[in-house]
Protein backbone atom coordinates (compact mmCIF):
# COMPACT_ATOMS: atom_id res chain seq x y z
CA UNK A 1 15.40 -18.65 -27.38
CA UNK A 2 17.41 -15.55 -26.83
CA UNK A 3 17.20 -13.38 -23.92
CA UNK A 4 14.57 -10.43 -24.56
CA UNK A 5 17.14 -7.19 -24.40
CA UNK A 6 14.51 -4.20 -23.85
CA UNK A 7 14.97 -1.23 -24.68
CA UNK A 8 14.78 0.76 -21.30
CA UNK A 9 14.53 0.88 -17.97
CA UNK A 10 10.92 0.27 -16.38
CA UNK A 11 11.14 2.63 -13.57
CA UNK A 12 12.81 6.43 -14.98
CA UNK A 13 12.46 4.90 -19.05
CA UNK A 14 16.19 5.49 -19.67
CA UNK A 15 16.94 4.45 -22.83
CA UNK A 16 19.32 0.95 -22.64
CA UNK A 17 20.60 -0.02 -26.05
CA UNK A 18 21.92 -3.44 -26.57
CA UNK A 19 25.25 -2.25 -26.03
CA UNK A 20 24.58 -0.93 -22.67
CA UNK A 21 26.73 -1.79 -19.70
CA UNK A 22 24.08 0.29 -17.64
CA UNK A 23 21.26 -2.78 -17.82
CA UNK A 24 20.64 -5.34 -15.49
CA UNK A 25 18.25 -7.67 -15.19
CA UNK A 26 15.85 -10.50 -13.19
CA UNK A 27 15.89 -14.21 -14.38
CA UNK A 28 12.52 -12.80 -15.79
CA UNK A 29 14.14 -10.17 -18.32
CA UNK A 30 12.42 -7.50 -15.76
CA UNK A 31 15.15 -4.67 -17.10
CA UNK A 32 16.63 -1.67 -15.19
CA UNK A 33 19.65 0.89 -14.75
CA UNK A 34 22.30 0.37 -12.55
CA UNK A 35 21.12 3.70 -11.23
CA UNK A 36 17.48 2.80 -10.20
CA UNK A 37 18.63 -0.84 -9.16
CA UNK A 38 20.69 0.27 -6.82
CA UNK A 39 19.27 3.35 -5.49
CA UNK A 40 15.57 2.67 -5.82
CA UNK A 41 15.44 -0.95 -5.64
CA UNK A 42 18.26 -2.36 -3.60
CA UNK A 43 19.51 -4.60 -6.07
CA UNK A 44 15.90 -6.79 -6.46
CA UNK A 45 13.19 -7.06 -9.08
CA UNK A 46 10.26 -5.29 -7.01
CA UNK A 47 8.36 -7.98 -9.68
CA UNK A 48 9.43 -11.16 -8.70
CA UNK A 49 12.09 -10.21 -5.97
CA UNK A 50 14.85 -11.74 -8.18
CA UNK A 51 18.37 -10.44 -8.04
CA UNK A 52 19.65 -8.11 -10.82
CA UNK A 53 22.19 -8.80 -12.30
CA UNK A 54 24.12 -6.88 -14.96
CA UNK A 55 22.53 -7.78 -18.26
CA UNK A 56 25.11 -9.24 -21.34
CA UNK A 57 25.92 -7.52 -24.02
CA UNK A 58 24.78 -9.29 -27.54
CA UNK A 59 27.77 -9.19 -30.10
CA UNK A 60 26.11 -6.26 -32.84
CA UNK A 61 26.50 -9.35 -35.30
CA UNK A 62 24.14 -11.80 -33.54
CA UNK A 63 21.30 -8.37 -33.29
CA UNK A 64 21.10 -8.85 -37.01
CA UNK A 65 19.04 -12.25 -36.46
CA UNK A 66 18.15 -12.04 -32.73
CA UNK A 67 17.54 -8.07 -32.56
CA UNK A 68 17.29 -6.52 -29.49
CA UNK A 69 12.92 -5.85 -28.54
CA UNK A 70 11.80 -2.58 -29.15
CA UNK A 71 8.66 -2.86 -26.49
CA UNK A 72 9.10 -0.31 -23.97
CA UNK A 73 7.62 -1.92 -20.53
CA UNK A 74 7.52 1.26 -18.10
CA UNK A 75 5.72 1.05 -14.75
CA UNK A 76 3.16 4.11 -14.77
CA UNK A 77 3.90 5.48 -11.44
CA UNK A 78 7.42 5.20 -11.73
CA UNK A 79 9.35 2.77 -8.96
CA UNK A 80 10.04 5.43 -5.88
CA UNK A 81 7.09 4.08 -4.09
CA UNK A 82 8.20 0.52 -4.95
CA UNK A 83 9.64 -2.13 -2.59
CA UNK A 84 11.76 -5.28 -3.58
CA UNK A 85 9.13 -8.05 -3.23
C-alpha cells in the first residue's frame, strides 16, 4: 500500500501537491508544512506525538496508478492552541 500523500496541511490548509518539498509527515500520514511543523508544532505530530519528517516525493509517473488523496483533513480550530502530544 502506498503512502496516503494529502493534499494540505491540517493546521493553516496550505495546499501541498505531490511534488511538494514543503510536506512532512508522522509514521501516521498526519501531514503538515515545514512552516507550521516547525513553528507551531516543534517538529511533532500534536496527534500521535510522532516525529515529522519531510514527506517523499512520488515520481509524477507512479501518481498515474497510486494518485496522490484528494481528502482535505484540516483541524477546525487551527493548531496555535495545539501542543505536541
Amino acid at each position: 500500500m502506498a503512502l496516503e500523500l494529502r493534499p494540505n496541511c491540517e493546521c493553516c490548509d496550505k495546499d501541498l501537491p505531490p511534488e511538494s518539498l514543503d510536506a512532512v509527515m508522522c509514521s501516521f500520514e498526519c501531514t503538515y508544512c515545514t512552516d507550521c511543523a516547525t513553528n507551531v508544532l516543534g517538529g511533532k505530530c500534536p496527534n500521535c506525538g510522532g516525529e515529522l519528517v519531510r514527506r517523499p516525493i512520488r515520481p509524477a509517473a507512479k501518481l498515474v496508478n497510486n494518485p496522490a488523496s484528494t481528502k482535505r483533513v484540516l483541524k477546525a480550530e487551527g493548531c496555535a492552541h495545539v501542543k505536541a502530544a
